[in-house]
Structure formats: structure tokens, C-alpha cells
Protein backbone atom coordinates (compact mmCIF):
# COMPACT_ATOMS: atom_id res chain seq x y z
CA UNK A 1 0.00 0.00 0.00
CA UNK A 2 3.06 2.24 0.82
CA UNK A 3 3.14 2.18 -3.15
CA UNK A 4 -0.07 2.92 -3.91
CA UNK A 5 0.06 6.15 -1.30
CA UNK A 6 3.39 7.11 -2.71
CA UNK A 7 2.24 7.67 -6.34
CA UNK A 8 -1.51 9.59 -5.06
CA UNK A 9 0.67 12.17 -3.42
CA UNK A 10 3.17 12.16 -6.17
CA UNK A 11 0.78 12.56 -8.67
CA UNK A 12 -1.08 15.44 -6.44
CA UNK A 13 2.54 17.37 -5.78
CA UNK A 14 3.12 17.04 -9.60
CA UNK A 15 -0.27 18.27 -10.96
CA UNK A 16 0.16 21.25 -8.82
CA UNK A 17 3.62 22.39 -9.83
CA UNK A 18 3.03 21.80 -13.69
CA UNK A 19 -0.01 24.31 -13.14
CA UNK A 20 0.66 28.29 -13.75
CA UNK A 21 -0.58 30.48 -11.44
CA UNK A 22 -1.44 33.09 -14.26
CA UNK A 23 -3.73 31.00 -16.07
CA UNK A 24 -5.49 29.31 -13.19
CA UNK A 25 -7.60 30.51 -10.27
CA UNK A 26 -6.95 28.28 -7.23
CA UNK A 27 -9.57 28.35 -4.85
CA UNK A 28 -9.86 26.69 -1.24
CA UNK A 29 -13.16 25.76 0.56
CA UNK A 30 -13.39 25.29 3.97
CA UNK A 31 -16.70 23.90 5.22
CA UNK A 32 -16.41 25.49 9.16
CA UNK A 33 -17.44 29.10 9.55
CA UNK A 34 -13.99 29.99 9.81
CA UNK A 35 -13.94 33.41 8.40
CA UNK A 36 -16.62 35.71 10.03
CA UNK A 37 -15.86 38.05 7.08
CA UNK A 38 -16.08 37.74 2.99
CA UNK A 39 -18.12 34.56 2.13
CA UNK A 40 -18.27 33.80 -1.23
CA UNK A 41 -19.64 30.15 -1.75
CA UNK A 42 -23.08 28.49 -1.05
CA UNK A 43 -24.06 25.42 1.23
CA UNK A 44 -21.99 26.38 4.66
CA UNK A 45 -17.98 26.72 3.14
CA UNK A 46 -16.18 29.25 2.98
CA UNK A 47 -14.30 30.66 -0.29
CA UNK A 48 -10.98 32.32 0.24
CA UNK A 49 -10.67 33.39 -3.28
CA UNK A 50 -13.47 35.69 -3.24
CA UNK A 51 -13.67 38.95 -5.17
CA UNK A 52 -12.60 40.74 -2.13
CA UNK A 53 -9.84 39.14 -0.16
CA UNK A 54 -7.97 37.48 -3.43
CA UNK A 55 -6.15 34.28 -2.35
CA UNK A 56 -3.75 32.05 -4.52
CA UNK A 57 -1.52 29.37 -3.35
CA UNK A 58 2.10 29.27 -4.05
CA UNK A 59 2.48 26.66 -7.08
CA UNK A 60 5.49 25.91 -8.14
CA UNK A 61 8.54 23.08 -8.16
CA UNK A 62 10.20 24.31 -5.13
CA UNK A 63 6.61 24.20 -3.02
CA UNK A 64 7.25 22.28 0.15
CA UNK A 65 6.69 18.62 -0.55
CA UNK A 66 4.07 16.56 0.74
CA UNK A 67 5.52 13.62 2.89
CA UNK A 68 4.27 11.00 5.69
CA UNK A 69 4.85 11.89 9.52
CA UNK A 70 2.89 9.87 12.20
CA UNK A 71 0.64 7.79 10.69
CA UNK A 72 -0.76 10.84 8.73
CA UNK A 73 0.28 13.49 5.62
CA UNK A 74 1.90 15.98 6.65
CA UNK A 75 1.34 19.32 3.67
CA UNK A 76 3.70 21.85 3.50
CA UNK A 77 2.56 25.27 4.04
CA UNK A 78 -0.40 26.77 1.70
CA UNK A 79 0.87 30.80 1.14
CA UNK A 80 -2.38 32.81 1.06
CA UNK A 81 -3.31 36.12 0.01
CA UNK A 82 -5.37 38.26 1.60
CA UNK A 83 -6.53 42.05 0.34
CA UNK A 84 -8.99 44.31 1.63
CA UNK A 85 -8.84 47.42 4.09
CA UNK A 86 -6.08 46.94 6.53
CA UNK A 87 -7.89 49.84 8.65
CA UNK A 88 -11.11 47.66 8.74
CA UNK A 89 -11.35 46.24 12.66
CA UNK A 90 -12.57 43.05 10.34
CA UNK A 91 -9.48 42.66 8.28
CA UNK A 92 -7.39 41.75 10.94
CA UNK A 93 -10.43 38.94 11.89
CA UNK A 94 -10.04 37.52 8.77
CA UNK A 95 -7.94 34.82 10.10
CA UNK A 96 -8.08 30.71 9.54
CA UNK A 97 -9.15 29.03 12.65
CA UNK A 98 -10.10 25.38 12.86
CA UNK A 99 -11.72 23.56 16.22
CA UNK A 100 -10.18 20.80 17.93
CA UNK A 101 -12.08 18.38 16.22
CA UNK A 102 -10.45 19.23 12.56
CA UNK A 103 -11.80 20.78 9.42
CA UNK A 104 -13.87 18.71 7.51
CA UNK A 105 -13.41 18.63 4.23
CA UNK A 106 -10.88 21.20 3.31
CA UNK A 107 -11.18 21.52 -1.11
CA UNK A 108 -8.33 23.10 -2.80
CA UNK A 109 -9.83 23.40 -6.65
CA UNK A 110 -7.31 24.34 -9.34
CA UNK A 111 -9.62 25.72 -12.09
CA UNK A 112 -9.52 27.13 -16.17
CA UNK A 113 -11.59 28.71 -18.20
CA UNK A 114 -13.38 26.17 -20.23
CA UNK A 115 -14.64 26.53 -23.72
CA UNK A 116 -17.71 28.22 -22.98
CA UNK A 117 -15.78 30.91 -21.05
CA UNK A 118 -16.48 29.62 -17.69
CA UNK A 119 -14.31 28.82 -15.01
CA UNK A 120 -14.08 24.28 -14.43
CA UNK A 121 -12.08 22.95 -12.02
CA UNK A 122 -9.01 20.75 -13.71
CA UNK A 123 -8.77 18.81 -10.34
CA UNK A 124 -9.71 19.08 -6.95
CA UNK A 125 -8.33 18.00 -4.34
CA UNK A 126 -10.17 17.17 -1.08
CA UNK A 127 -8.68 16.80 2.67
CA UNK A 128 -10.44 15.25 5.43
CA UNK A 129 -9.84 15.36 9.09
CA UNK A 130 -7.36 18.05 8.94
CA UNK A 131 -5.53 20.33 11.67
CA UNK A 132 -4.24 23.09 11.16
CA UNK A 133 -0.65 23.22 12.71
CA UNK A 134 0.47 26.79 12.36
CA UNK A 135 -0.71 30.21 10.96
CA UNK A 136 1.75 32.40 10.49
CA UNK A 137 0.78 36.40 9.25
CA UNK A 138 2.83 38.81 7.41
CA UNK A 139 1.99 42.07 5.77
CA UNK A 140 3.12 41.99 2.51
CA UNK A 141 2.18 45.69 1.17
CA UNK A 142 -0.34 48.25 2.17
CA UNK A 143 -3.46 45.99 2.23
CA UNK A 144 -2.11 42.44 1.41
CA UNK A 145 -1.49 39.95 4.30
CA UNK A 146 0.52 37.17 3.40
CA UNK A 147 -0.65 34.16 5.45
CA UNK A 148 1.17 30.56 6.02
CA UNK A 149 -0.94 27.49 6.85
CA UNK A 150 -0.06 23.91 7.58
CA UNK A 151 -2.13 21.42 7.91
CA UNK A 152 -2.44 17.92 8.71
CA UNK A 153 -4.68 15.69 7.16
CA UNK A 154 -6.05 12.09 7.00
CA UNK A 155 -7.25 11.10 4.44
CA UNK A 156 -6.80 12.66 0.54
CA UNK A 157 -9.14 12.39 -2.47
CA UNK A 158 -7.94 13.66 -5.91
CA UNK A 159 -10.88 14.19 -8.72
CA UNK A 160 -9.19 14.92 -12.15
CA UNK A 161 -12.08 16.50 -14.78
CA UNK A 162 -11.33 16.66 -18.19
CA UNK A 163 -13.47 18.68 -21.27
CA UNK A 164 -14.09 18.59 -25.12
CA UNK A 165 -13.39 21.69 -27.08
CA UNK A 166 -16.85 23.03 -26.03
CA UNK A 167 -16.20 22.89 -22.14
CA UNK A 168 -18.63 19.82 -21.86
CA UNK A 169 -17.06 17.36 -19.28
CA UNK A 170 -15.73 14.23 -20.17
CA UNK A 171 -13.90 12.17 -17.99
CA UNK A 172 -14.04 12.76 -13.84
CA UNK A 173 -11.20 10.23 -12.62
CA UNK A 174 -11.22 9.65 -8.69
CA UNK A 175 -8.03 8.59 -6.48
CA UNK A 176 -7.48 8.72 -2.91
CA UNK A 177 -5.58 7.30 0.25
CA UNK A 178 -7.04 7.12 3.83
CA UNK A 179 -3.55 7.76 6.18
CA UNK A 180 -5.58 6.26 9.10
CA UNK A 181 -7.01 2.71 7.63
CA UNK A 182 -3.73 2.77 5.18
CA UNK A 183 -6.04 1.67 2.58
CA UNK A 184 -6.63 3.23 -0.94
CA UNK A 185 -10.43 5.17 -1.22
């Protein structure tokens, strides 16, 4: 099985450093009211890319790796973005905070514009049972906070969508590894 988890999280670190950030919105939905500020999705989560605090994860070869550490995966950091008015008493409130029990599910959804003109998601990529082991804040200019998150997770489930030359989907492909049962899902 140590195989079979290997080459899931390969795949997963791969996909996202073969993506450029330019032509691809990254968004991550949290389904805990986490942010009493900006929400910007439907059914409970949270969306950190919203139109008014902008959020992107750092995608690139030299992002941390993903490896195993105590049973579990352990991600690297996600680098997040946040804009709006730093003299807003709710700016500084916009801050990721997850309960004791863990965050359940956590979606990061790497997404293109499709044929039609829309945005799809390419692949998304879905945590469960995950901690959040630090939050680090930094202000990058004026009224951009640059925020570092790690988190731990359990269990990972990777969707992969793919779209004819009019934007109608294809193929959805599912993979995924619980860390826990050390089976694949």
C-alpha cells in the first residue's frame, strides 16, 4: 500500500507544480465558519478566493513537498493572500481558525476557463480530518497579508475532470488514500 500512497501524493505534488498560477484561479473551501468576514460560496464553506480578499496558493517546483509523519500526511505550508482594508477592525479577523475536532473537508480546486468561457475545475483536491498546525501572518504591502498554513490531514481524495473543445465534461477520474485505515479510497 506504501506504493499505492506514494504515487496519489506524487501525482497530487506534480499536478500542482506543472499548473501556472497566471492562467489558473486556485480556490480553497473550507466547510467550518472559519472566516466571520467575505463569504463567497453556497451550502456552509467558505471561499478564500473571493472577489474581495484574493487568495492564490504558491504553485510551483520548489513548493514544500508533501511527505508521511505519524501515521498521517503531513502538507507543507499553503501561502495565502489576503486584500482588503487593513484599517477595517474586520481585516485583521479575517484569520483561519479550525476547532479541535479538525476541518472537515478542506477543497483546494485548481480551475480554467473552459470553452464556454467559464471557469471548471481541472482537479480538486479534497482533505479530510485536517488540523491546522500553524498560521503564520505577514503584511506583505499596504493591504495584502501574506498568510502561512499547515495542515495535517487524514485522508486525501484527488478528482481529475477533463473537457471537449466546447467545455462539456468528459472524464471525472477519482483517487485517494485514507492515512488512518492505510487503505486506498
Amino acid at each position: 500500500m506504501g506504493g499505492v500512497r506514494a504515487s496519489i501524493l506524487a501525482w497530487v505534488v506534480l499536478s500542482l507544480a506543472t499548473q501556472s498560477i497566471a492562467a489558473v484561479r486556485i480556490f480553497a473551501y473550507f466547510n467550518n465558519n472559519l472566516l466571520p468576514g467575505d463569504q463567497g460560496s453556497s451550502d456552509g464553506s467558505y471561499e478564500l478566493m473571493s472577489y474581495n480578499f484574493g487568495v492564490e496558493q504558491a504553485v510551483s517546483a520548489s513548493s514544500s513537498p508533501i511527505a508521511i509523519q505519524g501515521g498521517k500526511a503531513r502538507q507543507g505550508a499553503v501561502n495565502l493572500i489576503k486584500q482588503g482594508d487593513e484599517w477595517d477592525p474586520n481585516f485583521e479577523r479575517l484569520q483561519l481558525k479550525g476547532p479541535s475536532s479538525g476541518l472537515n473537508p478542506v477543497v483546494i480546486s485548481t480551475q480554467d476557463i473552459s470553452g464556454a468561457g467559464n471557469f471548471v475545475p481541472i482537479f480538486n483536491i479534497t482533505l479530510n480530518n485536517v488540523y491546522i498546525t500553524s498560521n503564520r501572518f505577514t503584511v506583505a504591502s499596504g493591504n495584502q497579508e501574506i498568510v502561512s498554513i499547515s495542515l495535517d490531514y487524514a485522508a486525501i481524495t484527488a478528482t481529475y475532470f477533463k473537457y471537449d473543445a466546447s467545455g462539456a465534461l468528459t472524464t471525472k477520474t477519482q483517487t485517494g488514500f485514507n492515512f488512518v485505515r492505510n487503505v486506498a479510497i
